[in-house]
Protein backbone atom coordinates (compact mmCIF):
# COMPACT_ATOMS: atom_id res chain seq x y z
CA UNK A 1 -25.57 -46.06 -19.18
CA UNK A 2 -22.56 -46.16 -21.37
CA UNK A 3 -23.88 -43.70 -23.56
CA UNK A 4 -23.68 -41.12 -20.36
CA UNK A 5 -20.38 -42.57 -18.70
CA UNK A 6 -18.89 -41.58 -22.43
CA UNK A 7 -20.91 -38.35 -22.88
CA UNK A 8 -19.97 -37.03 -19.11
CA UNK A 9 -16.57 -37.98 -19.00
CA UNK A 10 -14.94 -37.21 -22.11
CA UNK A 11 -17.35 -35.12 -24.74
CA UNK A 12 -15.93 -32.13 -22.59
CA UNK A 13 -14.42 -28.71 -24.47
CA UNK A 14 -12.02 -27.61 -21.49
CA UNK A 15 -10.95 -31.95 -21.65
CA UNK A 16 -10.39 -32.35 -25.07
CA UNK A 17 -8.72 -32.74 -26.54
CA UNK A 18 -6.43 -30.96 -24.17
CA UNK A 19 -6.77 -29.61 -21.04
CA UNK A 20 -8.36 -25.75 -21.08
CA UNK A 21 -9.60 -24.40 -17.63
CA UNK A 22 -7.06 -22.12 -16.68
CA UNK A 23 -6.68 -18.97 -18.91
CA UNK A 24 -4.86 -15.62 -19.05
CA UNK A 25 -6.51 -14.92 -15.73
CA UNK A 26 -4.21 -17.33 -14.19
CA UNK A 27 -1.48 -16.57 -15.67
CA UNK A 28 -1.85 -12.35 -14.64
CA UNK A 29 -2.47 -13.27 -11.07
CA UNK A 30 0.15 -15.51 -10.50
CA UNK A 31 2.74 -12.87 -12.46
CA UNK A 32 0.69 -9.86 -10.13
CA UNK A 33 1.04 -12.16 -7.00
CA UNK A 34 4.77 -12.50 -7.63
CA UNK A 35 5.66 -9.18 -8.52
CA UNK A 36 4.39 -8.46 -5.33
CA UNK A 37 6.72 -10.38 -3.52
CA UNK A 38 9.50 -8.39 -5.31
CA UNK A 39 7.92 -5.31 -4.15
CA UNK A 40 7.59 -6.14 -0.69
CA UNK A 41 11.65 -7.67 -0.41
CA UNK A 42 12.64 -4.04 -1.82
CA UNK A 43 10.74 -2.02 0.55
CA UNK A 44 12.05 -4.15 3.86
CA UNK A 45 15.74 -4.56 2.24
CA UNK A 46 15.78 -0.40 1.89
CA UNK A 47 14.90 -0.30 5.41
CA UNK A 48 16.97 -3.08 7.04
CA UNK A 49 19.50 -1.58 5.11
CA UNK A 50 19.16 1.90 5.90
CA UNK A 51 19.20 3.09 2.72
CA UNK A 52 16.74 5.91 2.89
CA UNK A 53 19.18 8.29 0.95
CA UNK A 54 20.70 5.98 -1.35
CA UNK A 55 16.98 4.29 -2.54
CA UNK A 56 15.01 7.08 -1.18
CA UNK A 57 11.91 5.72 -3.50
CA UNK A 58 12.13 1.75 -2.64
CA UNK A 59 12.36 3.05 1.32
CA UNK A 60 9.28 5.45 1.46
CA UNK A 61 7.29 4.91 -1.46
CA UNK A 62 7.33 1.39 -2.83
CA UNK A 63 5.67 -0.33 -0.45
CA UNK A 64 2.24 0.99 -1.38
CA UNK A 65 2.63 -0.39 -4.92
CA UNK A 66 1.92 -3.57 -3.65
CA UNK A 67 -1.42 -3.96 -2.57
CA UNK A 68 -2.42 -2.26 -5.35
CA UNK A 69 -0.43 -4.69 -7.80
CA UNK A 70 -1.74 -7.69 -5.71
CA UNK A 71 -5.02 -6.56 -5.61
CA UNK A 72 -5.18 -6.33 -9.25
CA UNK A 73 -4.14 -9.88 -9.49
CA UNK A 74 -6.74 -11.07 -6.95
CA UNK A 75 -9.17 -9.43 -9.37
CA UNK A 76 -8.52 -11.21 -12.13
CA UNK A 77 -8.20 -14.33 -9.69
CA UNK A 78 -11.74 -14.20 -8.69
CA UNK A 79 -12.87 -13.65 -12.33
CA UNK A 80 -11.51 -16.96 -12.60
CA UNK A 81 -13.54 -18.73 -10.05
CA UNK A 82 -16.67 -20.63 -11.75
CA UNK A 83 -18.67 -20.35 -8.16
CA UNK A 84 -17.57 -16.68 -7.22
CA UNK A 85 -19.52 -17.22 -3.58
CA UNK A 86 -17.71 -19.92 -2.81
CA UNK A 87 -14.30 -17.88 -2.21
CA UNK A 88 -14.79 -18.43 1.25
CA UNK A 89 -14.41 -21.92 1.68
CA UNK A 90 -10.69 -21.69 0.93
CA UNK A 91 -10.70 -20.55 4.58
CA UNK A 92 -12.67 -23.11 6.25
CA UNK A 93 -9.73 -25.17 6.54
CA UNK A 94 -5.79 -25.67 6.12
CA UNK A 95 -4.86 -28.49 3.93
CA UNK A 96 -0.73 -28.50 5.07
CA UNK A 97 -0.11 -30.80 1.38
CA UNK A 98 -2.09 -27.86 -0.71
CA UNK A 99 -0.22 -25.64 -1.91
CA UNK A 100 -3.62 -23.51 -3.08
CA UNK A 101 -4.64 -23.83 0.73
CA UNK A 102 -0.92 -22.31 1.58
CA UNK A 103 -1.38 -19.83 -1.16
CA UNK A 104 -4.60 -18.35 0.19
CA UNK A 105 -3.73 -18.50 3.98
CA UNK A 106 -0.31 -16.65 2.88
CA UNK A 107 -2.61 -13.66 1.51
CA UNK A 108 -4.49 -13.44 4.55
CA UNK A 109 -1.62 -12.94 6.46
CA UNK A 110 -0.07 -10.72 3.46
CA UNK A 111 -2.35 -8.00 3.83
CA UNK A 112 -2.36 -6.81 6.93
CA UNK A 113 1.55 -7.49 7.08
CA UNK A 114 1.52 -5.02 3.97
CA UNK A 115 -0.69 -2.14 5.28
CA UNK A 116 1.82 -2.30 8.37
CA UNK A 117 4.91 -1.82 5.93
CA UNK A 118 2.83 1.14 4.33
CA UNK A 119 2.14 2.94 7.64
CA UNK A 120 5.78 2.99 8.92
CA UNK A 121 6.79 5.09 6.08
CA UNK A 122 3.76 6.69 5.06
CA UNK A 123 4.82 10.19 6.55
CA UNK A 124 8.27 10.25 4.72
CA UNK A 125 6.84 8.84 1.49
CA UNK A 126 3.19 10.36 1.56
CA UNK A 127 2.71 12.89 3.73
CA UNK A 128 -0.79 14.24 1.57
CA UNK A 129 -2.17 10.77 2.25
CA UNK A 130 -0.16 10.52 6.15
CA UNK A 131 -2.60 14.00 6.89
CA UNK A 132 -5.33 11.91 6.00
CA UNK A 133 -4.76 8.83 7.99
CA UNK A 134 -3.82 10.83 10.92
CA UNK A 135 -7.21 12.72 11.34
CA UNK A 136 -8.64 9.15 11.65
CA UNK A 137 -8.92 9.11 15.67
CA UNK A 138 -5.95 6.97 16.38
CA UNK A 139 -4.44 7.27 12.96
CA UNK A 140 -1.39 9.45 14.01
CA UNK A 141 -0.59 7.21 16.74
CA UNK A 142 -0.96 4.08 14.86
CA UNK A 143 1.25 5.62 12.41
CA UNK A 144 4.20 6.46 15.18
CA UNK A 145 3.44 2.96 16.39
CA UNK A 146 4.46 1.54 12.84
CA UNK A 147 7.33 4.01 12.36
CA UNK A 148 9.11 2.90 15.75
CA UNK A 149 8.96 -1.02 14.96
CA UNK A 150 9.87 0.05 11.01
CA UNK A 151 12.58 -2.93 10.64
CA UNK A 152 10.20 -5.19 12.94
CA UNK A 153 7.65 -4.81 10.28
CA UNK A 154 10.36 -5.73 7.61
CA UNK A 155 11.85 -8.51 8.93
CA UNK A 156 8.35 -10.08 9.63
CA UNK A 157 7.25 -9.50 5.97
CA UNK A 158 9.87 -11.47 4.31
CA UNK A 159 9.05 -14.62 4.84
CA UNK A 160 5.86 -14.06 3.71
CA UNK A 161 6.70 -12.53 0.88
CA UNK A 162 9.40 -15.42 -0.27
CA UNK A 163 6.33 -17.27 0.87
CA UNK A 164 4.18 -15.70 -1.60
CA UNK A 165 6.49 -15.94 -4.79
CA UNK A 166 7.77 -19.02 -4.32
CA UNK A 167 4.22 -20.69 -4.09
CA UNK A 168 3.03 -19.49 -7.87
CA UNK A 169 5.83 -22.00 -8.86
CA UNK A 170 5.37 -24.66 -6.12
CA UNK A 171 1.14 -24.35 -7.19
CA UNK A 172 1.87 -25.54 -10.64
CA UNK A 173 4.64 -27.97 -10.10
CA UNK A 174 2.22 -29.90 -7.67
CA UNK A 175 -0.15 -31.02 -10.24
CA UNK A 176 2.18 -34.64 -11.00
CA UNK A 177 -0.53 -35.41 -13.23
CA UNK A 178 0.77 -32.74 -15.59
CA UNK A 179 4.60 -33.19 -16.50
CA UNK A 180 5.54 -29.83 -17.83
CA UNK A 181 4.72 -28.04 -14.27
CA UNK A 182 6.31 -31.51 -12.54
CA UNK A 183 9.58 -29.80 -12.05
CA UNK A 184 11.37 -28.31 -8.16
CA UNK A 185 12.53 -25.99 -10.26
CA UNK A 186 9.55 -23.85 -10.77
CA UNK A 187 9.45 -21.83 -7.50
CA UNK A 188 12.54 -20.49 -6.98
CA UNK A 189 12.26 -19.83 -11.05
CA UNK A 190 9.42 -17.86 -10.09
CA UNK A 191 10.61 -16.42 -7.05
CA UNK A 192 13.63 -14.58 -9.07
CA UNK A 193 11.13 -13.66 -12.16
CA UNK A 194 9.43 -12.05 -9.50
CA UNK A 195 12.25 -9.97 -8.16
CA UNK A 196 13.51 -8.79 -11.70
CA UNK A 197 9.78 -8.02 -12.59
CA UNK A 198 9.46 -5.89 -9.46
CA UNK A 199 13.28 -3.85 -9.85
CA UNK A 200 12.11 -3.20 -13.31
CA UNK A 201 8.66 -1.96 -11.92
CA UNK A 202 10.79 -0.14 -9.26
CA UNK A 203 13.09 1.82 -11.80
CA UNK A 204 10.06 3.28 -13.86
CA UNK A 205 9.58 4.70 -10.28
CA UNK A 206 12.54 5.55 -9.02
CA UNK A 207 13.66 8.82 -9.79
CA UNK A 208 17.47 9.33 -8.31
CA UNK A 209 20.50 8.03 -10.56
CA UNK A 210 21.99 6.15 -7.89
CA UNK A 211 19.03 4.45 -7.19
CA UNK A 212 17.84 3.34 -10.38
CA UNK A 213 22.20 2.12 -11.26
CA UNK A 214 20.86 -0.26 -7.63
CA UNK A 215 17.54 -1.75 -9.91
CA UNK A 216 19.29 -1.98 -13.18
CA UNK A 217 21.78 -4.22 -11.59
CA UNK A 218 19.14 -5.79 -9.80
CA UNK A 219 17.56 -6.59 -13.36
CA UNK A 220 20.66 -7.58 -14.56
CA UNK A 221 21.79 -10.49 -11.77
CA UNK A 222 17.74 -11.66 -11.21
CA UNK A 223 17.40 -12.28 -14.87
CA UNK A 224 20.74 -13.75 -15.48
CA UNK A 225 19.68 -16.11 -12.30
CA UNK A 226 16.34 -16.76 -14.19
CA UNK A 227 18.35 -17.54 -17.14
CA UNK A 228 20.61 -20.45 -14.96
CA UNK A 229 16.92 -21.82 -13.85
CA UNK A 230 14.95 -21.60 -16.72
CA UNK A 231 18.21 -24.26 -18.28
CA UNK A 232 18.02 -26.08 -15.17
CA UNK A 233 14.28 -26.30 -15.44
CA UNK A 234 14.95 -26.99 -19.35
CA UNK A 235 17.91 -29.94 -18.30
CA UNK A 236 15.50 -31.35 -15.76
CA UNK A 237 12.82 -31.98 -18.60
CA UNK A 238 15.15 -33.49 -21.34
CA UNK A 239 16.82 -36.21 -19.07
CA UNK A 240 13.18 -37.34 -17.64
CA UNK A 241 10.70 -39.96 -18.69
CA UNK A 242 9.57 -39.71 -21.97
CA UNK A 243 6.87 -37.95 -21.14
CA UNK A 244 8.96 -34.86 -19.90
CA UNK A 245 10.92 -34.82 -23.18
CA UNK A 246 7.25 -34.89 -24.99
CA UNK A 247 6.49 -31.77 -23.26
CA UNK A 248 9.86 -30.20 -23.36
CA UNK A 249 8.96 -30.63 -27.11
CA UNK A 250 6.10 -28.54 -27.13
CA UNK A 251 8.19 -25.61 -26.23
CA UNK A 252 11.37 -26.25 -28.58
CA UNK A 253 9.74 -28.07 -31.28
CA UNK A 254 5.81 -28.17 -31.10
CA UNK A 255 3.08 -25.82 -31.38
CA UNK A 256 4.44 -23.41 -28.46
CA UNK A 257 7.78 -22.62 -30.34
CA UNK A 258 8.40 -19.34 -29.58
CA UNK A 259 12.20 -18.98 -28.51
CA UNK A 260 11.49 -15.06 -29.37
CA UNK A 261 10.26 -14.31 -25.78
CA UNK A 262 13.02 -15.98 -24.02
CA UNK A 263 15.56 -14.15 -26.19
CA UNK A 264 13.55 -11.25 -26.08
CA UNK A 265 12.91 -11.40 -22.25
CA UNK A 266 15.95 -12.43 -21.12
CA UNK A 267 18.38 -11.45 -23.38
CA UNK A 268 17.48 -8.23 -24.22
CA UNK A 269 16.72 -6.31 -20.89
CA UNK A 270 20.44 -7.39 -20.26
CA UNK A 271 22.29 -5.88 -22.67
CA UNK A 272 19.52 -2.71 -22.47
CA UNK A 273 20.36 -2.42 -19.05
CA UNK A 274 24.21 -2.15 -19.47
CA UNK A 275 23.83 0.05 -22.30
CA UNK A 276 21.87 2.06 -19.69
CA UNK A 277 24.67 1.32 -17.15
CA UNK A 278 27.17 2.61 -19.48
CA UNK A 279 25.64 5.91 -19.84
CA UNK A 280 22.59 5.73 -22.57
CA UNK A 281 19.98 6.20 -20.45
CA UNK A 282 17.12 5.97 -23.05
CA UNK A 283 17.63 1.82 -22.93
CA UNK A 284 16.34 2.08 -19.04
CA UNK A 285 12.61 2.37 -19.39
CA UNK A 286 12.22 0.29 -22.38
CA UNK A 287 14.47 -2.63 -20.60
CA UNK A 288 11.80 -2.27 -17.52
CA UNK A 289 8.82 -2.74 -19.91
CA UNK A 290 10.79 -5.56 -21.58
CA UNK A 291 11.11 -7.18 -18.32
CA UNK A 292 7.65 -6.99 -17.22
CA UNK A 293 6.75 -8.75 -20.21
CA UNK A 294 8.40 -11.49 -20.33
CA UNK A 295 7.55 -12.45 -16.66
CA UNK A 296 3.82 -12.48 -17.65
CA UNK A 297 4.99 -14.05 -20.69
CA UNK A 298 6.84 -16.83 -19.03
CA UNK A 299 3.75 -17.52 -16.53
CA UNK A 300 1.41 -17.73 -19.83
CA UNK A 301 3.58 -20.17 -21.52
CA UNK A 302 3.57 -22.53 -17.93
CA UNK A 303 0.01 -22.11 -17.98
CA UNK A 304 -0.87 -23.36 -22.01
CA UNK A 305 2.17 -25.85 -21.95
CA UNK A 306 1.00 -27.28 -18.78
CA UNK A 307 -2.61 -27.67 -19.52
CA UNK A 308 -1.61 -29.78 -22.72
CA UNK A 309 1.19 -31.84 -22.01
CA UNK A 310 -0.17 -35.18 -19.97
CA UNK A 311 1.15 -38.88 -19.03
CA UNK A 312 -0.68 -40.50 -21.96
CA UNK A 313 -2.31 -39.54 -24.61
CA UNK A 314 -6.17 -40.11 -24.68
CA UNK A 315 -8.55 -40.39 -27.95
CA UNK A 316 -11.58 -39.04 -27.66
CA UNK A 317 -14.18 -41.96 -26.75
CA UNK A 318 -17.23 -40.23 -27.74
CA UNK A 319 -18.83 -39.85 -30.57
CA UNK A 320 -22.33 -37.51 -30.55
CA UNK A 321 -22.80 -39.06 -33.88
CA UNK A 322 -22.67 -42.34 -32.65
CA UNK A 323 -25.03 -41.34 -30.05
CA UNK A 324 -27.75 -40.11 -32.18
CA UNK A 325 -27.79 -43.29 -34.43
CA UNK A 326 -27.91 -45.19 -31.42
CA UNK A 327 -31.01 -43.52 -30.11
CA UNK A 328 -33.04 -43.72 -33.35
């Protein structure tokens, strides 16, 4: 009986001797997922702001970028899942202290709110694929429907889309049990990762000047916010319990050191971006694709540093060596 207690419990690959069960899959969902949320708090701010000939692009067009973005992320999501047929039982009930159950009830309510958002500008932004939808029986008028409740549709999709990239951070920082993710901090540090990720996103596909001077600036202020959270996040780590500090070391001092993506990912879009601002317009595509990088890259680092840092640390209590012997 001891023999199977050890052999169950603790001769485990994903356990030891750290955890391993979540892998880049995680990590691109919850950097697709956020992203979204971006895209979604561009599209409604054009409107509300009635901006359609200053950020003609973010107003008509951007919106449709994100189901496809999220839907991406889903994909990789569900390659994730160890019982792929058991998706649906996220949605046999509403745990209000899971942030997972908030997480998938906030995509059910995403997508429709998103299709919405897509139909009140579809005419201005896509009129090829408006043609389409309107010799659906119903399609046209479903489509004037949208376009008269336009800033209806976008003040009902922010919350859900603050919703959606705050809760990548709040899913991590719920697991207690792991004190790298145990840190407030995470969400809105996701949240405005998010944001820069989608104005960089935004710029590749804007195409007025004015426009993309609005999502370089945007790039600039989200990731000098990130910057202020990531050293809050960073402070709130170092004056912990020792613990904390052990996993704050894996980052600045342990097998994780990599300070290159920060200054790369942080830094660098910065000063791209002003050089852009200032006239040198090659800098603005590569400070986009810097961007998106290093807010996949900051999700991946959670992820591994999260999985390995724990309260204590356990030796491995099995021995299949030990087992064998006993046996003969």
């Amino acid at each position: 009986m001891m023999e199977e207690v050890l052999a169950t419990a603790r001769y485990n690959a994903k356990v030891d001797p750290s955890l391993g069960i979540w892998t880049w899959e995680i990590a691109f969902y919850l950097f697709m997922g956020g992203m979204t949320a971006g895209i979604i708090l561009f599209a409604a701010v054009a409107v509300l702001g009635r901006k359609e000939e200053t950020l003609t692009f973010a107003h008509n067009r951007l919106a449709l970028w994100a189901p496809i973005v999220l839907s991406l992320g889903m994909t990789t999501l569900f390659l994730d899942l160890e019982y792929k047929l058991h998706v649906f039982r996220f949605y046999t009930s509403f745990q209000p202290t899971s942030p997972m159950s908030w997480g998938a009830w906030i995509l059910v309510l995403i997508y429709p709110m998103m299709v919405l958002q897509i139909l009140s500008t579809l005419r201005a932004g896509y009129p090829t694929l408006s043609r389409f939808v309107e010799r659906i029986p119903g399609g046209g008028s479903l489509l004037s429907i949208c376009e008269n409740r336009r800033r209806l549709i976008a003040w009902a999709v922010i919350p859900l889309a603050v919703g959606l990239g705050i809760y990548t951070g709040v899913l991590l920082s719920a697991f207690s049990a792991r004190p790298f993710w145990n840190s407030g901090v995470l969400g809105p540090l996701f949240l405005v990762s998010a944001i820069a990720a989608a104005a960089a996103l935004a710029f590749i596909g804007a195409r007025q000047l004015e426009e993309r001077r609005f999502f370089a600036l945007s790039v600039v202020g989200f990731i000098s916010l990130e910057l202020v959270f990531i050293g809050l996040f960073t402070v709130s780590l170092a004056t912990g319990a020792e613990q904390h500090r052990g996993a704050l070391a894996l980052l600045t001092g342990g097998q994780f050191v990599v300070p290159w993506v920060f200054i790369a990912g942080l830094l660098l879009p910065i000063a791209l971006e002003l050089l852009y601002l200032r006239g040198h317009r090659i800098f603005g595509l590569a400070a986009s694709a810097v961007v998106l990088y290093e807010g996949f890259m900051l999700r991946y680092l959670m992820v591994e540093i999260g999985q390995v840092s724990t309260w204590r640390e356990y030796a491995i209590q099995f021995d299949p060596q030990l087992l064998l012997r006993l046996t003969q």
